[in-house]
C-alpha atoms as a PDB file:
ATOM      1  CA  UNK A   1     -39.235 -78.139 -44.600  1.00  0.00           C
ATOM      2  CA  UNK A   2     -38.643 -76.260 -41.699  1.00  0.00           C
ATOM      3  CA  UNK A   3     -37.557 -72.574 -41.489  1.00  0.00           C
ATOM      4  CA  UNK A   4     -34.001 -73.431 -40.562  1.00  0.00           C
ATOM      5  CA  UNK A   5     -33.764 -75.769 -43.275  1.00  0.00           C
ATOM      6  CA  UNK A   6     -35.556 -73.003 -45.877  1.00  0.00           C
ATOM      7  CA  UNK A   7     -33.107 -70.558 -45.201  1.00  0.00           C
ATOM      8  CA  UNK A   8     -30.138 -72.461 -45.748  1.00  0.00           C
ATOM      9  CA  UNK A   9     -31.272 -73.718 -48.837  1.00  0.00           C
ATOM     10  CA  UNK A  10     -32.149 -70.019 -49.851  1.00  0.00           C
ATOM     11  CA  UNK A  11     -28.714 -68.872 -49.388  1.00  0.00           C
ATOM     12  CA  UNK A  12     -27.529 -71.830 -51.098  1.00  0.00           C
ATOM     13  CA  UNK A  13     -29.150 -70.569 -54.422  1.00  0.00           C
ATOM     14  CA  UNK A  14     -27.951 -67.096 -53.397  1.00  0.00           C
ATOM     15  CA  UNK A  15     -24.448 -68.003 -53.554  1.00  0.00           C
ATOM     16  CA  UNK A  16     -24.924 -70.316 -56.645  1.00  0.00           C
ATOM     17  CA  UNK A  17     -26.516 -67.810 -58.578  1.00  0.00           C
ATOM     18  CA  UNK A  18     -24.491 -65.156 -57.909  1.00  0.00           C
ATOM     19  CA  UNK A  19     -21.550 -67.434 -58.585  1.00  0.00           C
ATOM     20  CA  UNK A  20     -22.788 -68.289 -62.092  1.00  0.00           C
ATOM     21  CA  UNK A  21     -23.627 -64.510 -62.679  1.00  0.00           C
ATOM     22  CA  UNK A  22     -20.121 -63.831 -61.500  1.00  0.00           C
ATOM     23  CA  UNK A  23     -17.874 -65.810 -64.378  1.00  0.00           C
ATOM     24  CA  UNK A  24     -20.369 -64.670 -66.688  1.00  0.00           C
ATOM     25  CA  UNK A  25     -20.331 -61.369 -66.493  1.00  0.00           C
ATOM     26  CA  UNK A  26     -16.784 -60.634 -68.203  1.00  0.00           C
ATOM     27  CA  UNK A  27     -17.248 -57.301 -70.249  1.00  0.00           C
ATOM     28  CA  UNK A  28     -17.449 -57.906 -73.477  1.00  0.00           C
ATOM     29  CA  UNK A  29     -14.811 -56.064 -75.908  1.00  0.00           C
ATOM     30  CA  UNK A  30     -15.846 -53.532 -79.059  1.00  0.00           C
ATOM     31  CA  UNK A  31     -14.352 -55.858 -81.284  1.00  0.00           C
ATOM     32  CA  UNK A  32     -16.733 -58.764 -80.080  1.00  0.00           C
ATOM     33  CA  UNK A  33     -20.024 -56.971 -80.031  1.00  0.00           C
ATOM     34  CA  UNK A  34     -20.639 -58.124 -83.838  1.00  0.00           C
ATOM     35  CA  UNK A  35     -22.107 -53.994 -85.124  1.00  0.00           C
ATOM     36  CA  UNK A  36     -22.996 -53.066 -88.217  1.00  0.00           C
ATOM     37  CA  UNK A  37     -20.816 -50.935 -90.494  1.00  0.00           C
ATOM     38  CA  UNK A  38     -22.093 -47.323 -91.332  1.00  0.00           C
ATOM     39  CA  UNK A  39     -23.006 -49.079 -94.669  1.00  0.00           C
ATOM     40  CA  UNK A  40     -24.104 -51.979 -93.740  1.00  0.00           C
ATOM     41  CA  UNK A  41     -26.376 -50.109 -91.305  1.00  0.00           C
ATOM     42  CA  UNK A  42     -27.678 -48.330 -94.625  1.00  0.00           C
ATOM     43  CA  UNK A  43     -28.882 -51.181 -96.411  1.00  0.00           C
ATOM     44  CA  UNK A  44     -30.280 -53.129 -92.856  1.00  0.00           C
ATOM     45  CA  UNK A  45     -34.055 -53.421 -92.591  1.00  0.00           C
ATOM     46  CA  UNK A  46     -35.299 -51.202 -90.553  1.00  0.00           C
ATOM     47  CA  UNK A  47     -37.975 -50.383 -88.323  1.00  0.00           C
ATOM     48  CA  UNK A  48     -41.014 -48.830 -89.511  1.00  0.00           C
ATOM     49  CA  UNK A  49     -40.843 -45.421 -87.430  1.00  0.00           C
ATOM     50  CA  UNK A  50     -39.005 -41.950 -88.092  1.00  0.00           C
ATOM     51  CA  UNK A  51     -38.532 -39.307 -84.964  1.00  0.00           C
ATOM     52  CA  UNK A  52     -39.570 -36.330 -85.547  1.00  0.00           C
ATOM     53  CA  UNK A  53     -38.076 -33.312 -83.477  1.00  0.00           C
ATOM     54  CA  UNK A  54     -40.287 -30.623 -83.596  1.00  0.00           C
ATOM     55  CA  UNK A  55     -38.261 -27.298 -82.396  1.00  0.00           C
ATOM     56  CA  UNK A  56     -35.902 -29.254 -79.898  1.00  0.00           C
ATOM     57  CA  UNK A  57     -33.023 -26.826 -79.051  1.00  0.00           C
ATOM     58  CA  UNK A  58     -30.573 -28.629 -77.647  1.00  0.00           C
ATOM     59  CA  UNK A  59     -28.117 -30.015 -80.236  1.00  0.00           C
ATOM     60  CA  UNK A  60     -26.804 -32.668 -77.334  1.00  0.00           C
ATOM     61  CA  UNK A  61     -30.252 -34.123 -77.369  1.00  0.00           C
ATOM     62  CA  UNK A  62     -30.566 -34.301 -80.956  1.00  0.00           C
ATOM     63  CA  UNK A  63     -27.332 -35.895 -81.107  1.00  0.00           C
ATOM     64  CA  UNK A  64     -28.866 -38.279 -78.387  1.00  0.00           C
ATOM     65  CA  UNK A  65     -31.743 -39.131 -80.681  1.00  0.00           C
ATOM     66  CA  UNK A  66     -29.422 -39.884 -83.464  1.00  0.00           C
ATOM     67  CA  UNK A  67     -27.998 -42.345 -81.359  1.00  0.00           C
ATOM     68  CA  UNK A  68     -30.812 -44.058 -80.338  1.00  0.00           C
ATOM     69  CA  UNK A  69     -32.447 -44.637 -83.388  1.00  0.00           C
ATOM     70  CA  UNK A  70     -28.954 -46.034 -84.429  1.00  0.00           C
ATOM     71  CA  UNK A  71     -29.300 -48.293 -81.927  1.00  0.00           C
ATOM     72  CA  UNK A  72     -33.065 -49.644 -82.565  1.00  0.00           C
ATOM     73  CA  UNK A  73     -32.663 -49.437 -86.679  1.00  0.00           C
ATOM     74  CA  UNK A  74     -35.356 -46.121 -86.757  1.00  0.00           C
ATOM     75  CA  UNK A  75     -35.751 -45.384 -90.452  1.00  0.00           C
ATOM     76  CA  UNK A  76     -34.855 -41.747 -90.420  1.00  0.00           C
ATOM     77  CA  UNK A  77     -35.141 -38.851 -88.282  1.00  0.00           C
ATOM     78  CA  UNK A  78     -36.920 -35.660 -88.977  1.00  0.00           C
ATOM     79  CA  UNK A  79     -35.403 -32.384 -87.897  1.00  0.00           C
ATOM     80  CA  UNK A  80     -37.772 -29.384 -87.992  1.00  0.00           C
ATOM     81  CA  UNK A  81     -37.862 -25.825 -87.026  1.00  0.00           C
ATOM     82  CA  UNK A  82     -35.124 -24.463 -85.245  1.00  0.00           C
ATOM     83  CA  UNK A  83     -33.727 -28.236 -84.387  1.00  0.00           C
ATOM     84  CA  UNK A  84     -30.308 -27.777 -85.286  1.00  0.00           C
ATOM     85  CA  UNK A  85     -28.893 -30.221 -88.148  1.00  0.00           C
ATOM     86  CA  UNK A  86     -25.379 -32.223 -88.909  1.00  0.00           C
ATOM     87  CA  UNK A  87     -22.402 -31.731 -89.054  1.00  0.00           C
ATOM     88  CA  UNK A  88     -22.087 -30.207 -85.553  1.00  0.00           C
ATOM     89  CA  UNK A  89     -19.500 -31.092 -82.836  1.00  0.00           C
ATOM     90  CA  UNK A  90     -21.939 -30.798 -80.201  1.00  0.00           C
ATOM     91  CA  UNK A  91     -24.316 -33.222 -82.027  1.00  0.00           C
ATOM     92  CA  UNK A  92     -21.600 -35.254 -82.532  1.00  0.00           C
ATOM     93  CA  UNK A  93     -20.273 -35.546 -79.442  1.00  0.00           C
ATOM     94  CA  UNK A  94     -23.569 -37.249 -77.844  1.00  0.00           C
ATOM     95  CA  UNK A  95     -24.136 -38.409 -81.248  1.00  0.00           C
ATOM     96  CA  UNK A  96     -20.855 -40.497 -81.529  1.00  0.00           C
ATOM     97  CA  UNK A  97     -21.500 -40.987 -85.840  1.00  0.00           C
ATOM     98  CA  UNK A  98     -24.821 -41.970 -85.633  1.00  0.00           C
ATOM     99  CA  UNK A  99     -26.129 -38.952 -87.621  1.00  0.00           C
ATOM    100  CA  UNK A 100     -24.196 -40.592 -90.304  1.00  0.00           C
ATOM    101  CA  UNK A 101     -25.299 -43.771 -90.013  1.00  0.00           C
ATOM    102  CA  UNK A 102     -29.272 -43.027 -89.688  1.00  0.00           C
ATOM    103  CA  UNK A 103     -31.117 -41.093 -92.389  1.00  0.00           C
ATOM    104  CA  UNK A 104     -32.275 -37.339 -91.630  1.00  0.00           C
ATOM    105  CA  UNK A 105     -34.529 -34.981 -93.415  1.00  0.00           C
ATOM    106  CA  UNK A 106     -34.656 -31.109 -92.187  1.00  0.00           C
ATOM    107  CA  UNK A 107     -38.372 -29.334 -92.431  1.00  0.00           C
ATOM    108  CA  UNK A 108     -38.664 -25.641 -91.560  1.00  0.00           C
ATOM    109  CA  UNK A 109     -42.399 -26.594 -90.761  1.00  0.00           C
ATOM    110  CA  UNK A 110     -43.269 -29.664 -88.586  1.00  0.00           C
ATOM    111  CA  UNK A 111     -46.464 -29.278 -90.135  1.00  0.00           C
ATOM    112  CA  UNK A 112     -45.240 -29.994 -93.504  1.00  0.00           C
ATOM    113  CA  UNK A 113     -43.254 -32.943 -91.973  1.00  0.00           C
ATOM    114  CA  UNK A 114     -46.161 -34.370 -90.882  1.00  0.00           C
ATOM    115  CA  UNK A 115     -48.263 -33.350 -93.874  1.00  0.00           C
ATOM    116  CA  UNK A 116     -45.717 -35.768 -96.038  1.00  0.00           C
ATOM    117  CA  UNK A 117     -45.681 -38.491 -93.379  1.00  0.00           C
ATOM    118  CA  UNK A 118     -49.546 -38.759 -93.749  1.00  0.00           C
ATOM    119  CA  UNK A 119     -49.654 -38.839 -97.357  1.00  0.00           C
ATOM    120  CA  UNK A 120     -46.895 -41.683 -97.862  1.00  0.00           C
ATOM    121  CA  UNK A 121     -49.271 -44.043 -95.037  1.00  0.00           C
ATOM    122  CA  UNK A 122     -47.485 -43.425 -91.496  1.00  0.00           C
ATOM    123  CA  UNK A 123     -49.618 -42.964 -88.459  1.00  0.00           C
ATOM    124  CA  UNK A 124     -48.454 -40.042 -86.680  1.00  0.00           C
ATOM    125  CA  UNK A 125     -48.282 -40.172 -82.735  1.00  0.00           C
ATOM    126  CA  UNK A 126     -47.288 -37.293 -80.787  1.00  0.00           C
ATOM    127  CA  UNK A 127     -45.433 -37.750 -77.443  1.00  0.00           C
ATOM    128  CA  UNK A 128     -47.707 -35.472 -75.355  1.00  0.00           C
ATOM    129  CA  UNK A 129     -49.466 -35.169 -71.930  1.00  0.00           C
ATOM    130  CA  UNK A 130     -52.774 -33.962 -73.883  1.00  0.00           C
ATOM    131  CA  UNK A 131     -56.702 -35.043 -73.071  1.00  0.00           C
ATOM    132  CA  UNK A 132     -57.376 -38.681 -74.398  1.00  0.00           C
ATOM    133  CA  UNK A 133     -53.652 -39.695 -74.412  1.00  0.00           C
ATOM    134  CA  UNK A 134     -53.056 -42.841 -74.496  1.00  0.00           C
ATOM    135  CA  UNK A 135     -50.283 -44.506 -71.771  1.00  0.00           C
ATOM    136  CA  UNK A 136     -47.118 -46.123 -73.260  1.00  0.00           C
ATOM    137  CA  UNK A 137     -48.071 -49.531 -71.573  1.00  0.00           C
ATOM    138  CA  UNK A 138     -51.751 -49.674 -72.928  1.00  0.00           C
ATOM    139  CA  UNK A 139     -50.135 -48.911 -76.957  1.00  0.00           C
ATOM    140  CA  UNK A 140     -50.714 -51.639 -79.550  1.00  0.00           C
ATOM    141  CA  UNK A 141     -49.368 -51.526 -82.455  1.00  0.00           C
ATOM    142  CA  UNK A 142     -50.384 -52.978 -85.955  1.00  0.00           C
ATOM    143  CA  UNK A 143     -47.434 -55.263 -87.599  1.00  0.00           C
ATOM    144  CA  UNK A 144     -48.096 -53.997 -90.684  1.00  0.00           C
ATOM    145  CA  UNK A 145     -47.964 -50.503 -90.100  1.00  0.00           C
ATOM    146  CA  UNK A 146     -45.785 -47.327 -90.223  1.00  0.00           C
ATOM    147  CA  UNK A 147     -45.235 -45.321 -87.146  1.00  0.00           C
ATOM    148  CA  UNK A 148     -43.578 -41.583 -87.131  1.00  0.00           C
ATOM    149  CA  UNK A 149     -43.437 -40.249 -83.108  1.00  0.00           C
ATOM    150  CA  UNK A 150     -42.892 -36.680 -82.733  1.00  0.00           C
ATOM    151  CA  UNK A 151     -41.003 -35.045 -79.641  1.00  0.00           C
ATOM    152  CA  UNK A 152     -41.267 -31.635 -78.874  1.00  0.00           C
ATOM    153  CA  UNK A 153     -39.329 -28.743 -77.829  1.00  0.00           C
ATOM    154  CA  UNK A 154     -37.480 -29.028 -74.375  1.00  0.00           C
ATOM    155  CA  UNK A 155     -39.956 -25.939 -72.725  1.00  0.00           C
ATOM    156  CA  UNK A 156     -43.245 -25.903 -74.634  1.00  0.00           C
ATOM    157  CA  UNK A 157     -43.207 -29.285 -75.567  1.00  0.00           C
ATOM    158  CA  UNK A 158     -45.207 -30.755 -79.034  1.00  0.00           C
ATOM    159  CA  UNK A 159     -46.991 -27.712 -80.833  1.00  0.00           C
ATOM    160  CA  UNK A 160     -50.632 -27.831 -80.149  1.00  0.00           C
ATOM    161  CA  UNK A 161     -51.047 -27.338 -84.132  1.00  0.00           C
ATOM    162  CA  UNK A 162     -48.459 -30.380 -84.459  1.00  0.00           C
ATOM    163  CA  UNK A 163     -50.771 -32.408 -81.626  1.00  0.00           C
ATOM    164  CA  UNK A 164     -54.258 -31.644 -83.541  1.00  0.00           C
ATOM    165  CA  UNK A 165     -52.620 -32.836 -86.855  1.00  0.00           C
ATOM    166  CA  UNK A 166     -51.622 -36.354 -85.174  1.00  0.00           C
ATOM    167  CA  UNK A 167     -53.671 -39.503 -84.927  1.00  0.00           C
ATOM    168  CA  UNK A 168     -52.980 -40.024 -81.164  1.00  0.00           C
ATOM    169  CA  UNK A 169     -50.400 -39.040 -78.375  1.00  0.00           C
ATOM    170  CA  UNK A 170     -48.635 -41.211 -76.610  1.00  0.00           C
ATOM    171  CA  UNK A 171     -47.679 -40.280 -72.898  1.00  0.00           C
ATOM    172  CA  UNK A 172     -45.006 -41.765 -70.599  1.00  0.00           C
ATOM    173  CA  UNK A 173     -46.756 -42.525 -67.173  1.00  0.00           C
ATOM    174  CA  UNK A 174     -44.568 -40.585 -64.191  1.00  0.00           C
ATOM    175  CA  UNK A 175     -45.225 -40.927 -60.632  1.00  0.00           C
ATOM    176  CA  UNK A 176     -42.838 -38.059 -58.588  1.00  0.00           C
ATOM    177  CA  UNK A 177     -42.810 -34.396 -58.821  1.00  0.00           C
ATOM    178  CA  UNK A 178     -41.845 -33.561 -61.983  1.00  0.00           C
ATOM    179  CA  UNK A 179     -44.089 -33.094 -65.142  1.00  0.00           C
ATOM    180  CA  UNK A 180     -41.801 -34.079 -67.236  1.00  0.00           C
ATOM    181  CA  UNK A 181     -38.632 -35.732 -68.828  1.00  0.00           C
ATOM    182  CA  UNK A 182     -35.718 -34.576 -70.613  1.00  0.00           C
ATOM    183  CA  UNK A 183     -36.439 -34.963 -74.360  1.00  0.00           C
ATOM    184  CA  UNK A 184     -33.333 -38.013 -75.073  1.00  0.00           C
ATOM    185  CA  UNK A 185     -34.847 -39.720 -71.966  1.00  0.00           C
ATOM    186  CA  UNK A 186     -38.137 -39.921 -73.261  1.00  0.00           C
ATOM    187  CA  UNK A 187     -36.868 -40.332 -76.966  1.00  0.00           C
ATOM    188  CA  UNK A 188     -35.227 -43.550 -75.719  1.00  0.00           C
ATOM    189  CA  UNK A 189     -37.721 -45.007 -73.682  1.00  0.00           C
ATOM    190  CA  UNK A 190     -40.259 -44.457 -76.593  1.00  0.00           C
ATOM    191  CA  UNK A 191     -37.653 -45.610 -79.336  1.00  0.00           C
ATOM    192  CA  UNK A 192     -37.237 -48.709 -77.144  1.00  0.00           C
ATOM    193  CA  UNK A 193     -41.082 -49.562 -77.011  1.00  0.00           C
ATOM    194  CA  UNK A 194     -41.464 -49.101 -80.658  1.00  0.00           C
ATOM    195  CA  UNK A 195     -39.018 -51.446 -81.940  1.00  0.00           C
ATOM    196  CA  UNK A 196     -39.603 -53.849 -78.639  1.00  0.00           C
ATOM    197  CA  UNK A 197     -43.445 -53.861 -79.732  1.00  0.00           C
ATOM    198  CA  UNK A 198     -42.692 -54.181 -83.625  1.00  0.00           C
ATOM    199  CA  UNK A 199     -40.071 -56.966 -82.815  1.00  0.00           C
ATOM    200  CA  UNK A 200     -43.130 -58.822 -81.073  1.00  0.00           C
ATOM    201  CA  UNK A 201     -45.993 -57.899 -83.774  1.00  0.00           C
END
């Protein structure tokens, strides 16, 4: 085939494909996305993992968490310290309803969060840039297990007490500037790997 020839043929899949992408691309209406109920959401089977939010401050992310682990079936999610709890209009507003569709537990201690989580069989993994950490992409996870992931506060992060008392942390490889990402950005992209993985396992 000569390069004359390889190029028309190229653009000839181009146009095809973005043809076929084209007509099938027509947004899809709320009424035809098939979601669960608030109750039916209840009694789904869910994940094995509950978020924990150890002292995160802002109640738009926690109502961003909510809405994640809506999304990927998490079990419940943990609020400790001086994470903020529901009903709130700011938590609802990023929330949407989620923190009435997903279970939620307050602690005033993380530590006795954990503490609980340990004794009922969860392995608990702390989102954390912290010596020995182990990168999102090299995580395995055991099919049989239960998972609790803790994110920290938006300025100091995961307690150090809170990191000693977990099995591992988990960090989110980044390659710019920045040390670090907003807490719903990494509580997503976490969430996501987690029930990805567990969907796999």
């Amino acid at each position: 085939m000569n390069k004359e020839t390889e190029i028309t043929k190229n653009k000839f899949i181009r146009n095809l494909t973005s043809k076929t992408t084209h007509e099938s691309m027509r947004k899809l209406k709320i009424t035809e996305l098939n979601r669960l109920t608030t109750e039916e959401f209840k009694s789904h089977k869910k994940n094995p993992l509950i978020v924990v939010l150890d002292n995160v401050r802002s109640l738009h992310n926690v109502g961003s968490v909510f809405r994640t682990s809506d999304a990927f079936l998490v079990e419940a999610v943990y609020l400790c310290g001086i994470t903020s709890v529901p009903p709130q209009a700011e938590i609802h507003k990023s929330a949407l309803g989620a923190e009435n569709s997903v279970e939620w537990k307050y602690y005033e201690d993380t530590l006795q969060a954990v503490n609980e989580l340990k004794n009922t069989g969860y392995k608990i993994l702390a989102i954390e840039q912290a010596e020995g950490s182990i990168m999102l992409e090299d995580l395995k996870l055991n099919s049989s297990g239960k998972f609790a992931v803790i994110f920290g506060n938006e300025v100091k992060g995961v307690q150090q007490a809170v990191v000693d008392a977990s099995d591992s942390c988990i960090e989110i490889p980044q390659y710019g500037t920045k040390h670090s990402l907003n807490v719903s950005v990494t509580a997503g992209i976490i969430i996501w790997e987690f029930a990805s993985k567990l969907k796999q396992s």
